[in-house]
C-alpha atoms as a PDB file:
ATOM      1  CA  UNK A   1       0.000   0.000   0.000  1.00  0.00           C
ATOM      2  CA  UNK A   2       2.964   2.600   1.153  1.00  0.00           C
ATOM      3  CA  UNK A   3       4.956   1.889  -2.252  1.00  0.00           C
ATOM      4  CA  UNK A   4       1.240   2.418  -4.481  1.00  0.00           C
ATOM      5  CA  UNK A   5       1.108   5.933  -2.749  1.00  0.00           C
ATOM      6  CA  UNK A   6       4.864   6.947  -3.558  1.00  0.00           C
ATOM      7  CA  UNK A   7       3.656   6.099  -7.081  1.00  0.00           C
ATOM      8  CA  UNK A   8       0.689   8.131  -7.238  1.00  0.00           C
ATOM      9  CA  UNK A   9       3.075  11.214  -5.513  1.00  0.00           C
ATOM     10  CA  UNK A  10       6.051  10.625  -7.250  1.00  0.00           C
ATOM     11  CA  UNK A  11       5.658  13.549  -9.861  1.00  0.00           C
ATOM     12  CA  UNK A  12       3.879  15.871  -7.569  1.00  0.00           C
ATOM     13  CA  UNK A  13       6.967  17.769  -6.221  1.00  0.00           C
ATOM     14  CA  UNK A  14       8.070  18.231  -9.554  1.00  0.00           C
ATOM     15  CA  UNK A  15       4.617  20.336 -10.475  1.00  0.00           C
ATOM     16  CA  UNK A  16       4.987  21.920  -7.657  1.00  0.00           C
ATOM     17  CA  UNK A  17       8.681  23.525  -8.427  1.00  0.00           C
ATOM     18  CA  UNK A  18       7.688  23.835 -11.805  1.00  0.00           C
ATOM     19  CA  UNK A  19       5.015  26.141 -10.360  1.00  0.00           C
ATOM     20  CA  UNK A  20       7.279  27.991  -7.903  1.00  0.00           C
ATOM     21  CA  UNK A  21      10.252  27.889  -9.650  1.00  0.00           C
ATOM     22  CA  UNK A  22       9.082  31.317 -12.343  1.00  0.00           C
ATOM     23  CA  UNK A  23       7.968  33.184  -8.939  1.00  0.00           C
ATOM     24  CA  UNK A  24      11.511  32.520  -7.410  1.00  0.00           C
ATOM     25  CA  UNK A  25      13.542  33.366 -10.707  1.00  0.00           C
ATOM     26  CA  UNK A  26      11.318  36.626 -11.006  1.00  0.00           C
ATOM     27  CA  UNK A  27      11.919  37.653  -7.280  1.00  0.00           C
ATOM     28  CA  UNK A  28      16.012  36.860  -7.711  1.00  0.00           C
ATOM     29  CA  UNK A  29      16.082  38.881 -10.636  1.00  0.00           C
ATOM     30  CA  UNK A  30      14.366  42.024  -9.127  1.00  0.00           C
ATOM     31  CA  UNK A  31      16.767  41.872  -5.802  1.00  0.00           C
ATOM     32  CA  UNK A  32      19.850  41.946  -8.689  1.00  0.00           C
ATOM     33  CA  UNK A  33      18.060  44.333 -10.374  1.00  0.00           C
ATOM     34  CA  UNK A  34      17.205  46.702  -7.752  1.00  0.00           C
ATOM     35  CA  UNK A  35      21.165  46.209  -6.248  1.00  0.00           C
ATOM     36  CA  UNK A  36      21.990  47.456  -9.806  1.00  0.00           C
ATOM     37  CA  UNK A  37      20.014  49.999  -9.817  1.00  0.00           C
ATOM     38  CA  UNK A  38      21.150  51.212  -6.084  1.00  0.00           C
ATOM     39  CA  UNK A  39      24.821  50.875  -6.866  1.00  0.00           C
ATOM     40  CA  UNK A  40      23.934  53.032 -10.122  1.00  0.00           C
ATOM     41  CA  UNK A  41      22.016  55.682  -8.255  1.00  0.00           C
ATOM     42  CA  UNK A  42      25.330  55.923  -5.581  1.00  0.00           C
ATOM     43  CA  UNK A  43      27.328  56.514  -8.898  1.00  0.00           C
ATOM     44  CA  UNK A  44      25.067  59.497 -10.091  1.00  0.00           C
ATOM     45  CA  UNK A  45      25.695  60.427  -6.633  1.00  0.00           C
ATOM     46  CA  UNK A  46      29.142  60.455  -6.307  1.00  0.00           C
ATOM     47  CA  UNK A  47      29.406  62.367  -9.846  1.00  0.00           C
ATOM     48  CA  UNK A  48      27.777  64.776  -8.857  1.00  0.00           C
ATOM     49  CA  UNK A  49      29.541  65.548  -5.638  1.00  0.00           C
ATOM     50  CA  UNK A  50      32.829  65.452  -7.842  1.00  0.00           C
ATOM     51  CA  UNK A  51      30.972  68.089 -10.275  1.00  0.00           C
ATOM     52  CA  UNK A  52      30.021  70.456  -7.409  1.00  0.00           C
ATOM     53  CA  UNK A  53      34.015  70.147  -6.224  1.00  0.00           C
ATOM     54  CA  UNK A  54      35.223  71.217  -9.393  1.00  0.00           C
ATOM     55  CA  UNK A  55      32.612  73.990  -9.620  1.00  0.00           C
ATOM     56  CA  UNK A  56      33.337  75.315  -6.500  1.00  0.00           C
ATOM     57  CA  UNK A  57      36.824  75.415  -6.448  1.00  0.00           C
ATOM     58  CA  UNK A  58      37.859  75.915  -9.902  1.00  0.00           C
ATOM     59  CA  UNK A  59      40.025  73.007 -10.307  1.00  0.00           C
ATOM     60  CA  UNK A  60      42.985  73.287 -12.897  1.00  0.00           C
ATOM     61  CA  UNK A  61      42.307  72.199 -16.721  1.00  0.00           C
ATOM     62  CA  UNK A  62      41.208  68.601 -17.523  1.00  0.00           C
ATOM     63  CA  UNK A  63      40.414  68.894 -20.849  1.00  0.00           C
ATOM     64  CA  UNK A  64      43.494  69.800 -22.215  1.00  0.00           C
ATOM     65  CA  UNK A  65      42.860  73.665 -23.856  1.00  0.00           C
ATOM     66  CA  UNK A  66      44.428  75.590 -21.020  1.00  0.00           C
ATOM     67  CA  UNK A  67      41.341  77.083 -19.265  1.00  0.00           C
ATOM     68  CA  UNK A  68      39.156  75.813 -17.010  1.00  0.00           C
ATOM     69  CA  UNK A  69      35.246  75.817 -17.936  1.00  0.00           C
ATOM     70  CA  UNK A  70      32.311  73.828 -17.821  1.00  0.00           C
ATOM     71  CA  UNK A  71      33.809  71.359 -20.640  1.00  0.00           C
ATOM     72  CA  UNK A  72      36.323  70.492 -17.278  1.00  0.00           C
ATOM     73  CA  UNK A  73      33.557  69.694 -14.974  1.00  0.00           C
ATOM     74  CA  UNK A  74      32.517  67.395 -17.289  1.00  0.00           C
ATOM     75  CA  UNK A  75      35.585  65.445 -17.770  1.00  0.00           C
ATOM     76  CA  UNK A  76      35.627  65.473 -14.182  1.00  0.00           C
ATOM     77  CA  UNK A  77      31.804  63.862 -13.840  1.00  0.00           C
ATOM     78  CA  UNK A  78      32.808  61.140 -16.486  1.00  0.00           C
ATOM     79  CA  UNK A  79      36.267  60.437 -14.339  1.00  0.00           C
ATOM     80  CA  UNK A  80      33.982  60.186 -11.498  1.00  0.00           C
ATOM     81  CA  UNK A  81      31.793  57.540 -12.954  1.00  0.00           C
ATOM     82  CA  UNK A  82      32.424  54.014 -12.381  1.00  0.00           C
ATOM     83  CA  UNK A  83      30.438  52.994 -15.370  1.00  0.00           C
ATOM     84  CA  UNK A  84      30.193  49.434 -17.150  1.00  0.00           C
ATOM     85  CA  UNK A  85      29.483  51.005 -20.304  1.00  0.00           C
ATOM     86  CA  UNK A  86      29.265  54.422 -22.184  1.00  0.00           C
ATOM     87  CA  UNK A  87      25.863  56.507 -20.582  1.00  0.00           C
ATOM     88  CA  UNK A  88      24.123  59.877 -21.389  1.00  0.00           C
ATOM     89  CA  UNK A  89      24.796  62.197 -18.682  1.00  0.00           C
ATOM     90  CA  UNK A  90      23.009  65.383 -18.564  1.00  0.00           C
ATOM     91  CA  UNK A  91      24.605  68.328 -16.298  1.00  0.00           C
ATOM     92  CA  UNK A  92      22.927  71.237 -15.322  1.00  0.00           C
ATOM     93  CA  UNK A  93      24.766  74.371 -13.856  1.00  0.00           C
ATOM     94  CA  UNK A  94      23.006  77.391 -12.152  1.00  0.00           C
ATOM     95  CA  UNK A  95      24.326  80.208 -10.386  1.00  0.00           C
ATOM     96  CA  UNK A  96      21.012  80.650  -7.614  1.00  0.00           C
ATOM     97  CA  UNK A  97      22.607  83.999  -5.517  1.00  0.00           C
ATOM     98  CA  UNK A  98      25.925  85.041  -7.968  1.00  0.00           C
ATOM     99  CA  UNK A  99      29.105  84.368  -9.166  1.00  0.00           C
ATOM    100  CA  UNK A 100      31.482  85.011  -6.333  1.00  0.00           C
ATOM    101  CA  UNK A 101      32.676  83.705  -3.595  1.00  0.00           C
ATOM    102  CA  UNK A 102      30.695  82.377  -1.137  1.00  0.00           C
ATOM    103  CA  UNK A 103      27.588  82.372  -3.480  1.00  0.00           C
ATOM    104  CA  UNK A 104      25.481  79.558  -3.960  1.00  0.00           C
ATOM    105  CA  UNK A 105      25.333  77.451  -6.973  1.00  0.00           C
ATOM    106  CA  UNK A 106      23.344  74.284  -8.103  1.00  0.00           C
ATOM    107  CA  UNK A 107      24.276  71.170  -9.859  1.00  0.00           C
ATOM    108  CA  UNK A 108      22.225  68.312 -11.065  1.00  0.00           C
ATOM    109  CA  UNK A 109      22.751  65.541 -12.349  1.00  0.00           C
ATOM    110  CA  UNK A 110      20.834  62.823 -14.900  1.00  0.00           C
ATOM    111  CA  UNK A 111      22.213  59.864 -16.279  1.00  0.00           C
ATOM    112  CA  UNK A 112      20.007  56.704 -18.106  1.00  0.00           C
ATOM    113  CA  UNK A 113      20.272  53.888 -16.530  1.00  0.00           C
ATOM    114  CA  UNK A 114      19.809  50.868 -18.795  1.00  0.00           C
ATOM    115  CA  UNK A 115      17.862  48.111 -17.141  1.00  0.00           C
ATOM    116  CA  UNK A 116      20.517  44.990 -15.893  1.00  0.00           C
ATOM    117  CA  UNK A 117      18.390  41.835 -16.963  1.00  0.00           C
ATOM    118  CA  UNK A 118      15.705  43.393 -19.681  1.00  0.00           C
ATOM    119  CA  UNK A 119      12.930  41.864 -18.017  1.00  0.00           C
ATOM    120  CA  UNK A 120      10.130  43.759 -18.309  1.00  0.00           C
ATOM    121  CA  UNK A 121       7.893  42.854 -15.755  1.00  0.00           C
ATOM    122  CA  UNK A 122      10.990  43.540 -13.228  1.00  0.00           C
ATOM    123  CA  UNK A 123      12.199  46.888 -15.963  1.00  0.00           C
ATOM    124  CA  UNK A 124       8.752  48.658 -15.249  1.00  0.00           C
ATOM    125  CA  UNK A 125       8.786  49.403 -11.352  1.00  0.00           C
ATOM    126  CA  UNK A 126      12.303  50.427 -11.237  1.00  0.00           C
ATOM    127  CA  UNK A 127      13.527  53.990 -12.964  1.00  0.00           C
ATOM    128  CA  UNK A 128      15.183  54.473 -15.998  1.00  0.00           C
ATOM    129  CA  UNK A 129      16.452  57.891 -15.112  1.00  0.00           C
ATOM    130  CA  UNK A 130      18.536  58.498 -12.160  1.00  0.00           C
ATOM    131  CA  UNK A 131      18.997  62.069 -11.050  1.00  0.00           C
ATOM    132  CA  UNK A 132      20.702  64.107  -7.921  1.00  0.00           C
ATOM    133  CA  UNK A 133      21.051  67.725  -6.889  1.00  0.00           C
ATOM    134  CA  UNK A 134      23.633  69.615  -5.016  1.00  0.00           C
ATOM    135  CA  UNK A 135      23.996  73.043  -3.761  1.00  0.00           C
ATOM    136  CA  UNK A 136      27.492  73.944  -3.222  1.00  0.00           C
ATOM    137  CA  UNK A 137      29.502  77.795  -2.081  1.00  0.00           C
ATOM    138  CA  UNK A 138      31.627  78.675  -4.276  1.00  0.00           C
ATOM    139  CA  UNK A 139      35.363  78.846  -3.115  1.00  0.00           C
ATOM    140  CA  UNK A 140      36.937  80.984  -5.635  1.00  0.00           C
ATOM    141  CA  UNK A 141      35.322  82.824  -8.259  1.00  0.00           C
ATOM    142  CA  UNK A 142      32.606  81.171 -11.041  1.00  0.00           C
ATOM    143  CA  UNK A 143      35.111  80.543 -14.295  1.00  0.00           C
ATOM    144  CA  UNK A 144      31.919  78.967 -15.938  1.00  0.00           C
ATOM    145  CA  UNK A 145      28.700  80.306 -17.013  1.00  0.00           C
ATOM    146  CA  UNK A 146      25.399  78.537 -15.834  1.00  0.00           C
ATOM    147  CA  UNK A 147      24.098  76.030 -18.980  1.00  0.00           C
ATOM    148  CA  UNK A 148      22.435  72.421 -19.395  1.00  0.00           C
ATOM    149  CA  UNK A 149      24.518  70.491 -21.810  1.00  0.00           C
ATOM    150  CA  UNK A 150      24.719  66.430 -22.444  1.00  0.00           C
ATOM    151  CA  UNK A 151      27.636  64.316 -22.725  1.00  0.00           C
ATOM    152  CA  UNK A 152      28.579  60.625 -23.577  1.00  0.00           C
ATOM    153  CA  UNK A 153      30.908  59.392 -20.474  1.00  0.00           C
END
């Protein structure tokens, strides 16, 4: 009688995972996903921070044509960057109370993010567009003029 039963329950587990086993693949994929996404969000971060340093202080020339300007501060965000790939970086650089120092100024940031797996059902609740803000006091005098420009890092 006990080996009859074993026969009637022998493929049972095996529906089972095969019914669990999507739900646990979709739920491993979104914690990657998300951890992707968080470590790619602490990157916009840190660029940004590294943006507003170089604004503020008017570091010396990155790009190579012997002033400093807001072509610098983007060579500076892209250094920053710890990307896998090339991204679309929009800057944004505004002057809120003036151009000297200890005046305010703004800096955001915007970078796509390109989704880690492609799944879509996992792609839709996360953003595609990361974005951070920083106020900063200017330590020496504004060398650059407030503007939104995009890059390729």
């Amino acid at each position: 009688m006990l080996s009859s039963r074993k026969k009637r329950e022998s493929g049972a587990s095996l529906v089972e995972m095969a019914l669990v086993a999507p739900f646990l693949v979709l739920l491993l994929l979104g914690i990657v996903e998300f951890g992707w996404k968080f470590g790619q969000f602490n990157e916009v971060r840190h660029g940004t921070r590294e943006a507003a340093r170089f604004a503020a202080v008017s570091e010396p020339d990155l790009d190579g044509d012997t002033d400093f300007d807001e072509d610098d501060i983007v060579v500076a965000v892209c250094n920053a960057l710890n990307l896998a790939g090339t991204a679309s970086v929009d800057l944004d650089l505004q002057l809120v109370t003036g151009d000297q120092i200890g005046d305010t100024a703004r800096i955001t940031l915007t970078m796509d993010t390109p989704a880690l797996s492609g799944a879509p059902l996992i792609s839709q609740f996360l953003p595609t567009e990361l974005s951070n803000e920083v106020l900063f006091r200017l330590e020496q005098p504004a060398e650059w003029s407030a503007q939104t420009f995009t890059n390729q890092c």
